[in-house]
N, C-alpha and C. Protein backbone atom coordinates (compact mmCIF):
# COMPACT_ATOMS: atom_id res chain seq x y z
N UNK A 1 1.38 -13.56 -42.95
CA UNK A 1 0.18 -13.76 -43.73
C UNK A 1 -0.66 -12.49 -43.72
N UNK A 2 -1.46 -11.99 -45.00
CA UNK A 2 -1.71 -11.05 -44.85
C UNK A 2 -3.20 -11.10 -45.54
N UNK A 3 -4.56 -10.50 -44.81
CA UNK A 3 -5.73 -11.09 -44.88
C UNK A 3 -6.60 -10.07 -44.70
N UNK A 4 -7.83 -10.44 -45.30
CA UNK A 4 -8.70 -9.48 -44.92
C UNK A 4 -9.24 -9.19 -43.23
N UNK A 5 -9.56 -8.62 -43.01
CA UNK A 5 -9.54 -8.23 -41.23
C UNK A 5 -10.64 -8.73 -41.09
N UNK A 6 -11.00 -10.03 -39.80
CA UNK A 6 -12.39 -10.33 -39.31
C UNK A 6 -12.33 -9.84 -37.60
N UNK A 7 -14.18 -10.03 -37.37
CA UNK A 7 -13.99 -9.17 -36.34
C UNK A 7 -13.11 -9.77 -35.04
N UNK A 8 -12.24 -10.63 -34.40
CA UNK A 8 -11.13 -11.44 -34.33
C UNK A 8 -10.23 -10.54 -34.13
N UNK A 9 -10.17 -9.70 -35.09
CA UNK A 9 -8.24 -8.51 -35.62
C UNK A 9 -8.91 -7.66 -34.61
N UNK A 10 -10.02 -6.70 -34.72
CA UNK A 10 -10.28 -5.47 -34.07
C UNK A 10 -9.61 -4.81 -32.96
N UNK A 11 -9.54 -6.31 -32.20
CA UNK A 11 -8.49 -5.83 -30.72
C UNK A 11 -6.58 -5.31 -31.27
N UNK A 12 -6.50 -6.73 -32.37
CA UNK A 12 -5.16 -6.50 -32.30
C UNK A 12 -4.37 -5.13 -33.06
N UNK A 13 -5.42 -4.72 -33.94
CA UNK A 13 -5.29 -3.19 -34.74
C UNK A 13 -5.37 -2.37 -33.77
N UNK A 14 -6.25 -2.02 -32.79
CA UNK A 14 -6.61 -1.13 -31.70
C UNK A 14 -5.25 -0.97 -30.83
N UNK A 15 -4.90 -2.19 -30.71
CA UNK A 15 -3.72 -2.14 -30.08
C UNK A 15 -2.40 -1.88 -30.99
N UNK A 16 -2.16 -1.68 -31.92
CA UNK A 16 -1.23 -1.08 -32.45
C UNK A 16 -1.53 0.07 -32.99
N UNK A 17 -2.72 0.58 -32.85
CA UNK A 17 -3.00 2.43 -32.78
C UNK A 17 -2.36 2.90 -31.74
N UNK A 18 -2.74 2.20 -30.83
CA UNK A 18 -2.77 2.49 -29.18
C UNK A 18 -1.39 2.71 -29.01
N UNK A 19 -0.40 1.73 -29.14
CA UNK A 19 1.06 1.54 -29.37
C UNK A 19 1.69 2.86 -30.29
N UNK A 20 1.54 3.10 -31.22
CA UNK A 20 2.01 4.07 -32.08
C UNK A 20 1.72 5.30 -31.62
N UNK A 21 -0.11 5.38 -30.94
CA UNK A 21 -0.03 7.04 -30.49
C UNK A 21 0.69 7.28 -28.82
N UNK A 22 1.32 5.99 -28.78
CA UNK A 22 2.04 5.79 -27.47
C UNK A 22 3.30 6.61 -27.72
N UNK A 23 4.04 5.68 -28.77
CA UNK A 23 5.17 6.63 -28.77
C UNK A 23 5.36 7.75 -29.37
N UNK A 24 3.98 8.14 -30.01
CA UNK A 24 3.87 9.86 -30.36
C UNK A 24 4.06 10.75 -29.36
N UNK A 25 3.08 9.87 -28.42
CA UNK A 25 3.55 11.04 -27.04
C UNK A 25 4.23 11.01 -26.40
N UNK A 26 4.84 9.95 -26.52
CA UNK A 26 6.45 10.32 -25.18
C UNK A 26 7.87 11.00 -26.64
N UNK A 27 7.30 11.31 -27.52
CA UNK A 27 7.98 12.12 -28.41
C UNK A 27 9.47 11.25 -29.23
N UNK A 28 8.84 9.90 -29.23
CA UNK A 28 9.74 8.97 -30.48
C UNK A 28 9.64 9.02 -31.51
N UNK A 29 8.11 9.14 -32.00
CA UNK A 29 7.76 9.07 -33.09
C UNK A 29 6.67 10.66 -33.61
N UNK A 30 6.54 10.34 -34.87
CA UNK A 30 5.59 12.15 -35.12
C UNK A 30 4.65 11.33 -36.48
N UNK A 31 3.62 11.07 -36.25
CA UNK A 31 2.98 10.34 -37.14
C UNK A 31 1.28 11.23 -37.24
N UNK A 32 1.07 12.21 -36.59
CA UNK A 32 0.07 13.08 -36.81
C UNK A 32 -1.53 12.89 -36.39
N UNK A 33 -1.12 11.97 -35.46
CA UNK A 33 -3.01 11.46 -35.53
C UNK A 33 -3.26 11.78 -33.92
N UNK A 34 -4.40 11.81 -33.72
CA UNK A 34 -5.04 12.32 -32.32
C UNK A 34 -5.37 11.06 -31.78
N UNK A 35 -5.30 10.92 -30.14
CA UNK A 35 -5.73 9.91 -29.01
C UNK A 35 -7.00 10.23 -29.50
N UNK A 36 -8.16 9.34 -29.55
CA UNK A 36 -9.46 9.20 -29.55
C UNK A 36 -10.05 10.08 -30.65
N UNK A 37 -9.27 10.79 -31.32
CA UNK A 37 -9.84 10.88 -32.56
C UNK A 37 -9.66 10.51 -33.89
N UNK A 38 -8.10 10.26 -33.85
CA UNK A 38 -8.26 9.01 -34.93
C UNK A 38 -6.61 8.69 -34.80
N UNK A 39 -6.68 7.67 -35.15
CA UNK A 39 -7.75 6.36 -35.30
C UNK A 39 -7.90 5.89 -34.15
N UNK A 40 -9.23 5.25 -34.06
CA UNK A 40 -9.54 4.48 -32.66
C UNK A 40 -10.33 3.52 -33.16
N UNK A 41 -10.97 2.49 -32.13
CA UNK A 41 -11.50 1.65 -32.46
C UNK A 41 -12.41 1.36 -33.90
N UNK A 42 -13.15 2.72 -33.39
CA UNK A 42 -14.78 3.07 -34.88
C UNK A 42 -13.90 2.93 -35.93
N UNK A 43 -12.78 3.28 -35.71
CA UNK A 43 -11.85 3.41 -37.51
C UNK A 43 -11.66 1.89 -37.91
N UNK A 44 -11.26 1.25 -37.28
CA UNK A 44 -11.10 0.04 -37.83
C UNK A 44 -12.59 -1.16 -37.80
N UNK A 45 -13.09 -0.83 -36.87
CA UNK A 45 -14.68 -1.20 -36.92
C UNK A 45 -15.08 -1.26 -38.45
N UNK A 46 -15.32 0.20 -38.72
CA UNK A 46 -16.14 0.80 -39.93
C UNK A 46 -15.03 0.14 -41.26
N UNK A 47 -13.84 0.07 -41.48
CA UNK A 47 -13.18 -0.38 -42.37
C UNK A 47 -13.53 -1.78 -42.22
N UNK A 48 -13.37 -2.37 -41.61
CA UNK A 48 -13.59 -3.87 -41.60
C UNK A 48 -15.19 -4.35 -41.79
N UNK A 49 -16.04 -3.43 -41.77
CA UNK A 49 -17.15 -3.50 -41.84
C UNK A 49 -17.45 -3.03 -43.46
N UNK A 50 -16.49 -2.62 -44.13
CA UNK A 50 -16.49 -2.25 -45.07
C UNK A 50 -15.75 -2.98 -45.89
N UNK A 51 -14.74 -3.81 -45.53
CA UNK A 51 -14.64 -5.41 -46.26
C UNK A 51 -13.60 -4.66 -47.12
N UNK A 52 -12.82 -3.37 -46.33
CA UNK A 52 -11.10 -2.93 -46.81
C UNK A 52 -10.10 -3.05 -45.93
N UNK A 53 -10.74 -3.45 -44.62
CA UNK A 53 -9.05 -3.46 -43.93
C UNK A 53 -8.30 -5.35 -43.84
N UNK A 54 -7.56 -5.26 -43.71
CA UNK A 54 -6.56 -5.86 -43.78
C UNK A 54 -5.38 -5.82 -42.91
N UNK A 55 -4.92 -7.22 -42.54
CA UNK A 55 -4.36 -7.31 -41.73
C UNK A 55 -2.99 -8.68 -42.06
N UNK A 56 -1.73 -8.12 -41.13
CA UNK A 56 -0.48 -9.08 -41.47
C UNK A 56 -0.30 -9.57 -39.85
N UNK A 57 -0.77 -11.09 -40.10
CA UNK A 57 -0.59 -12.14 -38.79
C UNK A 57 0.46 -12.87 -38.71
N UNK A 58 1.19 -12.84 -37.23
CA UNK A 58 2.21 -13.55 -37.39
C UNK A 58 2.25 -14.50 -36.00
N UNK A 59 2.40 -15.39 -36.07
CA UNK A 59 2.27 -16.72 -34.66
C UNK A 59 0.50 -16.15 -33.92
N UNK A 60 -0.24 -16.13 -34.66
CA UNK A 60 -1.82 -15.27 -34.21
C UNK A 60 -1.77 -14.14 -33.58
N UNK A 61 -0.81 -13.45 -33.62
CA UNK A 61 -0.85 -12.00 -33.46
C UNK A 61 -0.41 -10.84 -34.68
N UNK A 62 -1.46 -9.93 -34.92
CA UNK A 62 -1.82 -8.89 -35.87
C UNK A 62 -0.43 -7.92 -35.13
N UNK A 63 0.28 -7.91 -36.17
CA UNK A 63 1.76 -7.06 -36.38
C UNK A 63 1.71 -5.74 -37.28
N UNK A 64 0.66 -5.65 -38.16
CA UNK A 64 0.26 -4.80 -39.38
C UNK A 64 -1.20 -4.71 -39.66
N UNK A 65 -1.60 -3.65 -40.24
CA UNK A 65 -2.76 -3.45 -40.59
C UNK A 65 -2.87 -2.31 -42.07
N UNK A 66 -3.60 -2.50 -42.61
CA UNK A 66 -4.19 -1.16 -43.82
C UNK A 66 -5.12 -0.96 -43.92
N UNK A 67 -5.86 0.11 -44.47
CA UNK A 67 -6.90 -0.23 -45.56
C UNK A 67 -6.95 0.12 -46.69
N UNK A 68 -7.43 -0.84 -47.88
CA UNK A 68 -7.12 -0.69 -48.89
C UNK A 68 -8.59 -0.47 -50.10
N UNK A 69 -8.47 0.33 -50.61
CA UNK A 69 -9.80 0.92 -51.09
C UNK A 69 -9.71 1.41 -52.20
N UNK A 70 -10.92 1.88 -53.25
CA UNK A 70 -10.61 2.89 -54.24
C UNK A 70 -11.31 4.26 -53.93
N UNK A 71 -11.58 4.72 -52.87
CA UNK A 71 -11.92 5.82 -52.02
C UNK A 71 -10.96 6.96 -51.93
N UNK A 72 -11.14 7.61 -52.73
CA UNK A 72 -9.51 8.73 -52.57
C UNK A 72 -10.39 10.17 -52.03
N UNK A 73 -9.82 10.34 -50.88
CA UNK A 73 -10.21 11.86 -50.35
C UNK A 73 -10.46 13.17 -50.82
N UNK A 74 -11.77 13.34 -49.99
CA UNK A 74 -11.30 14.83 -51.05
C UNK A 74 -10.49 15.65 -51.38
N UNK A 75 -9.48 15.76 -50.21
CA UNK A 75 -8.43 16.02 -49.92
C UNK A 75 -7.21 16.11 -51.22
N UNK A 76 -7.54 15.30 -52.19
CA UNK A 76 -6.72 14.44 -53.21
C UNK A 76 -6.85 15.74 -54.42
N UNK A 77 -7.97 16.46 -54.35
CA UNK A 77 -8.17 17.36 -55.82
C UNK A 77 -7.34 17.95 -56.03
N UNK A 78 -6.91 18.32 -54.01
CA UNK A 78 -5.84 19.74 -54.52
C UNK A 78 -4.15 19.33 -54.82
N UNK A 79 -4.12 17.96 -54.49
CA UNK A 79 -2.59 17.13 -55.81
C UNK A 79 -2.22 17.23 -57.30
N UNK A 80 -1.02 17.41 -57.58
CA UNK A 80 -1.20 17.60 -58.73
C UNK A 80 -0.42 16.21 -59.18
N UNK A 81 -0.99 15.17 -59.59
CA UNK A 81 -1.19 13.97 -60.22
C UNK A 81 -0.36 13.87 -61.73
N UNK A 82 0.26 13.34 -61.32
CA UNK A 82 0.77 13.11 -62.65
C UNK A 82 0.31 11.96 -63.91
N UNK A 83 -0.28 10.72 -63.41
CA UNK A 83 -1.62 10.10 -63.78
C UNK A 83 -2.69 10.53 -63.56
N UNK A 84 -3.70 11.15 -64.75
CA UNK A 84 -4.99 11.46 -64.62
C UNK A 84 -5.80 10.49 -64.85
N UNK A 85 -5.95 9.24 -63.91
CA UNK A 85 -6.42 8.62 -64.46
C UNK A 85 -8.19 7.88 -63.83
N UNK A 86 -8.50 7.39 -64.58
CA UNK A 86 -10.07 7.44 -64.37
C UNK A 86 -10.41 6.61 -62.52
N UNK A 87 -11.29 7.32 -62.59
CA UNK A 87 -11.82 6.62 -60.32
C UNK A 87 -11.35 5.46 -60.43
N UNK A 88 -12.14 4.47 -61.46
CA UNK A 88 -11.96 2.91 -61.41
C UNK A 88 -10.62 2.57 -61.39
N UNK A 89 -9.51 2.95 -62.24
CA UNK A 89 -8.83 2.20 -62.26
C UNK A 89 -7.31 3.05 -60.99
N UNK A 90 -8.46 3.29 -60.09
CA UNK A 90 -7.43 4.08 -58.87
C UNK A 90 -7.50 3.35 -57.38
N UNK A 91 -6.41 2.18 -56.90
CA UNK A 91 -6.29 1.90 -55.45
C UNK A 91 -5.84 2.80 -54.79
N UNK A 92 -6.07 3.16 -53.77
CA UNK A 92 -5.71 3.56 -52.98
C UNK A 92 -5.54 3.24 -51.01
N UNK A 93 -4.09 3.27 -50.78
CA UNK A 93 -3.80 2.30 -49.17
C UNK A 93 -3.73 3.83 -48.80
N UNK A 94 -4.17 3.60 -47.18
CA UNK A 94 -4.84 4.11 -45.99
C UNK A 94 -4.62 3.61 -45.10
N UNK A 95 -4.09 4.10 -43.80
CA UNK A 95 -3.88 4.05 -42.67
C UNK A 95 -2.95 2.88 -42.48
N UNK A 96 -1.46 2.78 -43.48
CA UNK A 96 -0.53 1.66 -42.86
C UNK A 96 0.07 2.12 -41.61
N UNK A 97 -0.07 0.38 -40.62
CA UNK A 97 0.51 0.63 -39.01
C UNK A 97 1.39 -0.60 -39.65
N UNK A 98 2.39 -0.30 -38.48
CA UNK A 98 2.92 -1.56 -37.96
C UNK A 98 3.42 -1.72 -36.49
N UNK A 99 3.38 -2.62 -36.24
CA UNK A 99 3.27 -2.72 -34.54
C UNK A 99 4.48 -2.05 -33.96
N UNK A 100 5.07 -1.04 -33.41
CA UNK A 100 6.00 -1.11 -32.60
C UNK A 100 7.53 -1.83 -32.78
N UNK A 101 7.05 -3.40 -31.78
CA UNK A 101 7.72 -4.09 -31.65
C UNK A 101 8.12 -5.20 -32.35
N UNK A 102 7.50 -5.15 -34.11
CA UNK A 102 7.45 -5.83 -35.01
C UNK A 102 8.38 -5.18 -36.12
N UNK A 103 8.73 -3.74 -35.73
CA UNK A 103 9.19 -2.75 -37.02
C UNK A 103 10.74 -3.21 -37.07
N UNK A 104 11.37 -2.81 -38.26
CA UNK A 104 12.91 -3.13 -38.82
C UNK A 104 12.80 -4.71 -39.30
N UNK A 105 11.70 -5.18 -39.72
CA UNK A 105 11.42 -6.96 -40.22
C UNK A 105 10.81 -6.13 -41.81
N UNK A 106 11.06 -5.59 -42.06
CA UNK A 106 10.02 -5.59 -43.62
C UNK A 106 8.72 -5.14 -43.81
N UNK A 107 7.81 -5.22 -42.79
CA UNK A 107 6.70 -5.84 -43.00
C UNK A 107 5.95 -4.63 -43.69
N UNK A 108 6.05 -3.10 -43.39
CA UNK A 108 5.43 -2.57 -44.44
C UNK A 108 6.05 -2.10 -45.50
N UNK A 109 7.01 -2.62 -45.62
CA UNK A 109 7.69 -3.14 -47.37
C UNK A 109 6.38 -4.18 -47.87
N UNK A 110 6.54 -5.05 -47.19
CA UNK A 110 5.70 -6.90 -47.47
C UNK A 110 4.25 -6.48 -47.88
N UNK A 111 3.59 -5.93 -46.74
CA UNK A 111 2.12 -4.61 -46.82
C UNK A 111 1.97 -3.92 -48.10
N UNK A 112 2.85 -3.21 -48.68
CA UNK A 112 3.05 -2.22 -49.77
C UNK A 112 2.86 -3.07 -51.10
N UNK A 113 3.72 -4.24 -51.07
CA UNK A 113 4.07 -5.42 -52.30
C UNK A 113 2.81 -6.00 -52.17
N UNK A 114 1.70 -6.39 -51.41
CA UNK A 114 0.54 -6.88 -50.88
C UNK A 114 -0.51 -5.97 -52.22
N UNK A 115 -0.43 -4.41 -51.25
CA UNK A 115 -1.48 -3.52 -51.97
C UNK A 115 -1.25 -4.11 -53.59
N UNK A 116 0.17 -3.29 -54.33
CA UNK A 116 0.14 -3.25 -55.77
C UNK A 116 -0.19 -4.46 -56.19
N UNK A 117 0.14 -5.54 -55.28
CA UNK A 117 -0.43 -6.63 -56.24
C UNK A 117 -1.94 -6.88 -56.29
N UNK A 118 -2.42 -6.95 -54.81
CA UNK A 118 -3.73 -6.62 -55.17
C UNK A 118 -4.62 -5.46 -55.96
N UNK A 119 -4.13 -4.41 -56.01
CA UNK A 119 -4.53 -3.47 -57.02
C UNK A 119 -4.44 -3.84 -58.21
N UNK A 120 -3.41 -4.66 -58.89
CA UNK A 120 -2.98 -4.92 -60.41
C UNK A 120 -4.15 -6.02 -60.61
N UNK A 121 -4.75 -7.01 -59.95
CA UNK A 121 -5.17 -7.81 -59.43
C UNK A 121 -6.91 -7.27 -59.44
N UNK A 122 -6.94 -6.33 -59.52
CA UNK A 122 -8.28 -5.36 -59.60
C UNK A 122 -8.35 -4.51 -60.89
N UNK A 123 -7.25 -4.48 -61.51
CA UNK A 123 -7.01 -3.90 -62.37
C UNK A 123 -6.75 -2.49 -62.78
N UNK A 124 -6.49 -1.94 -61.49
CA UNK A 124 -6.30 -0.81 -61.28
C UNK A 124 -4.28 -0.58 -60.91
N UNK A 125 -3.68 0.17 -61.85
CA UNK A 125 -2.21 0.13 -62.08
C UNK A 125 -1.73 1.35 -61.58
N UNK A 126 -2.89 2.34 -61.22
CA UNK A 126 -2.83 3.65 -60.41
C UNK A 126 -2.72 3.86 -59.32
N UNK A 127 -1.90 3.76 -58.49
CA UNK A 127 -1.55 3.53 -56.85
C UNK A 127 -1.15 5.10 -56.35
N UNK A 128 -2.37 5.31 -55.18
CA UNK A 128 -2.16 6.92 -54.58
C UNK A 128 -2.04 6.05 -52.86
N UNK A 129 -2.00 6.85 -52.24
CA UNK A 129 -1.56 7.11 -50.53
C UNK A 129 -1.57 8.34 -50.34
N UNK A 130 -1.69 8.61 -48.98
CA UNK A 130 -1.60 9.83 -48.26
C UNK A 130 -0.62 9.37 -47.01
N UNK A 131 0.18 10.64 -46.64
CA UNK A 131 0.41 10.59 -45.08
C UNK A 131 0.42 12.10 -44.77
N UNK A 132 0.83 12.43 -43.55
CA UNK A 132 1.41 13.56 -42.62
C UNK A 132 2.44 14.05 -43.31
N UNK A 133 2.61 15.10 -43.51
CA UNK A 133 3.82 15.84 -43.55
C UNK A 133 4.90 15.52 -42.96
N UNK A 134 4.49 15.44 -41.68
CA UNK A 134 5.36 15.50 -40.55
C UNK A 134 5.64 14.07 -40.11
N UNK A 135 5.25 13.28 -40.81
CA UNK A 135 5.56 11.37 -40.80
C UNK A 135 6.86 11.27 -41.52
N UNK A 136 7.94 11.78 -41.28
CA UNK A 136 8.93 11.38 -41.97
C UNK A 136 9.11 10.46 -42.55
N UNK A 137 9.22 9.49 -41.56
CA UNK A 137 9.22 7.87 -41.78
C UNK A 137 8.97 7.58 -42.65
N UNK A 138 7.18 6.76 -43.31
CA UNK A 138 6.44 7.08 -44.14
C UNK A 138 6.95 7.64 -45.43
N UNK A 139 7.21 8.45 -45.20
CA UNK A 139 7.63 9.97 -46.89
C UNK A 139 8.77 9.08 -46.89
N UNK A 140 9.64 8.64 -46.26
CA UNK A 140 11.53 8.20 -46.93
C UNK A 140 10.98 6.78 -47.19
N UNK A 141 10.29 5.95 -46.61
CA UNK A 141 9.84 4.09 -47.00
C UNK A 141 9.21 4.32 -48.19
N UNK A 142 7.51 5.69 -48.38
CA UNK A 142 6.84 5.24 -49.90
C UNK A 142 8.12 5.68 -51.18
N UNK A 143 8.99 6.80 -50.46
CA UNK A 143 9.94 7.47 -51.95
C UNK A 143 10.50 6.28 -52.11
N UNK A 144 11.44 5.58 -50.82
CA UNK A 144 12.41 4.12 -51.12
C UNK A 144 11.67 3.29 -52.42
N UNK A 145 10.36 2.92 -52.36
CA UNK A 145 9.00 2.24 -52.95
C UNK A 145 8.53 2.73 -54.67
N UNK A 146 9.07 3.35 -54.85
CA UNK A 146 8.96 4.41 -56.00
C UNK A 146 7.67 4.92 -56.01
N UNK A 147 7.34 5.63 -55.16
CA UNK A 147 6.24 6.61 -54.75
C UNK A 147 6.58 7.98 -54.95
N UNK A 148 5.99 8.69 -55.68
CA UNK A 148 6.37 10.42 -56.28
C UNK A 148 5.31 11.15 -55.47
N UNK A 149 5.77 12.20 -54.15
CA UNK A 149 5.14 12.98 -53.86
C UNK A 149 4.48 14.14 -54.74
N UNK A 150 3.39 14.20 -54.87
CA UNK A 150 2.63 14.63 -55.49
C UNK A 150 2.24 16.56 -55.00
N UNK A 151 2.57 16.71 -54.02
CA UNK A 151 1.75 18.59 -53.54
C UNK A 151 1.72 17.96 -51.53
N UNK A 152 1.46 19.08 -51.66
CA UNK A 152 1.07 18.90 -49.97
C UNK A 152 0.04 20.02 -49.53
N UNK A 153 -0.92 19.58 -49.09
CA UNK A 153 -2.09 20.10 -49.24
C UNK A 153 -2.77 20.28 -47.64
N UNK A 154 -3.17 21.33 -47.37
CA UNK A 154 -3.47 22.03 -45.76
C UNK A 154 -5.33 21.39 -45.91
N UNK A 155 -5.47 20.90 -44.72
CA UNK A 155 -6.77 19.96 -44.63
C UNK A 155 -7.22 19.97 -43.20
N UNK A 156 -8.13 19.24 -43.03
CA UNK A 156 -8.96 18.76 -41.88
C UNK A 156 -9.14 17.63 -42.22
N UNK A 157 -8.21 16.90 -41.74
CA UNK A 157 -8.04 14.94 -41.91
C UNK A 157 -8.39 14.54 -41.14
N UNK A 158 -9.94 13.29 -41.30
CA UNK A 158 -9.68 11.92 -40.30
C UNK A 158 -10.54 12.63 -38.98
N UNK A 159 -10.85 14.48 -39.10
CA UNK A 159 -10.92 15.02 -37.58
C UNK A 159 -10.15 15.84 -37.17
N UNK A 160 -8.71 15.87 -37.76
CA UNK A 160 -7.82 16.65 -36.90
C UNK A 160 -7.61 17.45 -38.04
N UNK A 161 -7.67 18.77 -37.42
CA UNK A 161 -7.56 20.36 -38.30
C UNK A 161 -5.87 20.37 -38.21
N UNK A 162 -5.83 21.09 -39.62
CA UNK A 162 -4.17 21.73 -39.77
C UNK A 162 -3.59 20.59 -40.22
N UNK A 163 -3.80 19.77 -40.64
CA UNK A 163 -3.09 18.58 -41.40
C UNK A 163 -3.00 19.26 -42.56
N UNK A 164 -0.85 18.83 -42.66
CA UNK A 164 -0.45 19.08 -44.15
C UNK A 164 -0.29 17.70 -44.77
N UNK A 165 -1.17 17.55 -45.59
CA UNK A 165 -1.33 16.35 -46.05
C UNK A 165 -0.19 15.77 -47.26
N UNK A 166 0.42 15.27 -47.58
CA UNK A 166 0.86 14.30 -48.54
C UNK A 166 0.47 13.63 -49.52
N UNK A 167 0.37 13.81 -51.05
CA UNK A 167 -0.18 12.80 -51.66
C UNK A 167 0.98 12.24 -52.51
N UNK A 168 0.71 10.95 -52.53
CA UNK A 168 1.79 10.43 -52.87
C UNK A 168 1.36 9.13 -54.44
N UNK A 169 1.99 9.39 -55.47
CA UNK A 169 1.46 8.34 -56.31
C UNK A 169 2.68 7.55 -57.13
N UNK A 170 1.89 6.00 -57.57
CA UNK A 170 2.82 5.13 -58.57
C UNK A 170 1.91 4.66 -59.46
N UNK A 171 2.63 4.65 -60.91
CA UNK A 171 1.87 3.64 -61.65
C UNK A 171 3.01 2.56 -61.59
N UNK A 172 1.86 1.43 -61.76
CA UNK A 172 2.15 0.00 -62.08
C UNK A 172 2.70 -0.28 -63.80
């Protein structure tokens, strides 16, 4: 089930940051984000306080999380877009997790099919994302997704300097 985040989720998102920048550092995974600088708690606080994050529950435990917004970074100018298309009719997903010990089930396939529908659903048919360069993962699931990398663009993301950023887009 997949829902808007009440304050309830906070722990269980925290804990699958926590989890993911776990196995960043014992060197399983390369997903680009800093211990205590992002994401940490305030990140999902402030999204949920902002009535965009979202969350995928399964037996009452939070397995997935996003946020889903029409907020596109500044970061985004220096993409070269192949839809020019107007703010409004632009979703944009942010910060997909999935738990660890929940991954190889679908679920941010399930997450992804979630966004576009809710975007189409908003009326917006313009679907952007960002990740890491260096998120492999990520880059081979949105291309699987029919997601067209867009440029890759040198930033200060989220806090952390030297991010080669990813932009990635679909129309509906």
């Amino acid at each position: 089930m997949i829902r808007p985040a009440q304050p309830k989720d906070i722990d269980g998102v925290v804990q699958i940051y926590d989890a993911i920048l776990h196995e960043q550092e014992q060197g399983r995974r390369t997903v680009g984000w800093q211990r205590g600088v992002y994401p940490t708690r305030e990140t999902a606080i402030r999204a949920m306080e902002a009535g965009d994050l979202y969350v995928m529950e399964e037996a009452g435990q939070i397995v997935a999380s996003c946020r889903i917004n029409q907020h596109q970074e500044e970061s985004y100018a220096g993409f070269c877009w192949q839809h020019l298309a107007p703010d409004d009719r632009v979703m944009v997903l942010h910060t997909l997790t999935v738990a660890p010990w929940a991954e190889g089930r679908g679920l941010a396939r399930a997450f992804v099919d979630y966004y576009e529908q809710h975007a189409l659903k908003q009326g917006c048919p313009y679907l952007r994302m960002d990740t890491n360069a260096t998120n492999a993962a990520a880059r081979a699931l949105y291309k699987k997704l029919g997601y067209a990398e867009r440029g890759i663009v040198p930033t200060e993301f989220n806090g952390i300097s030297g991010v080669m950023l990813v932009g990635l887009e679909k129309k509906l």
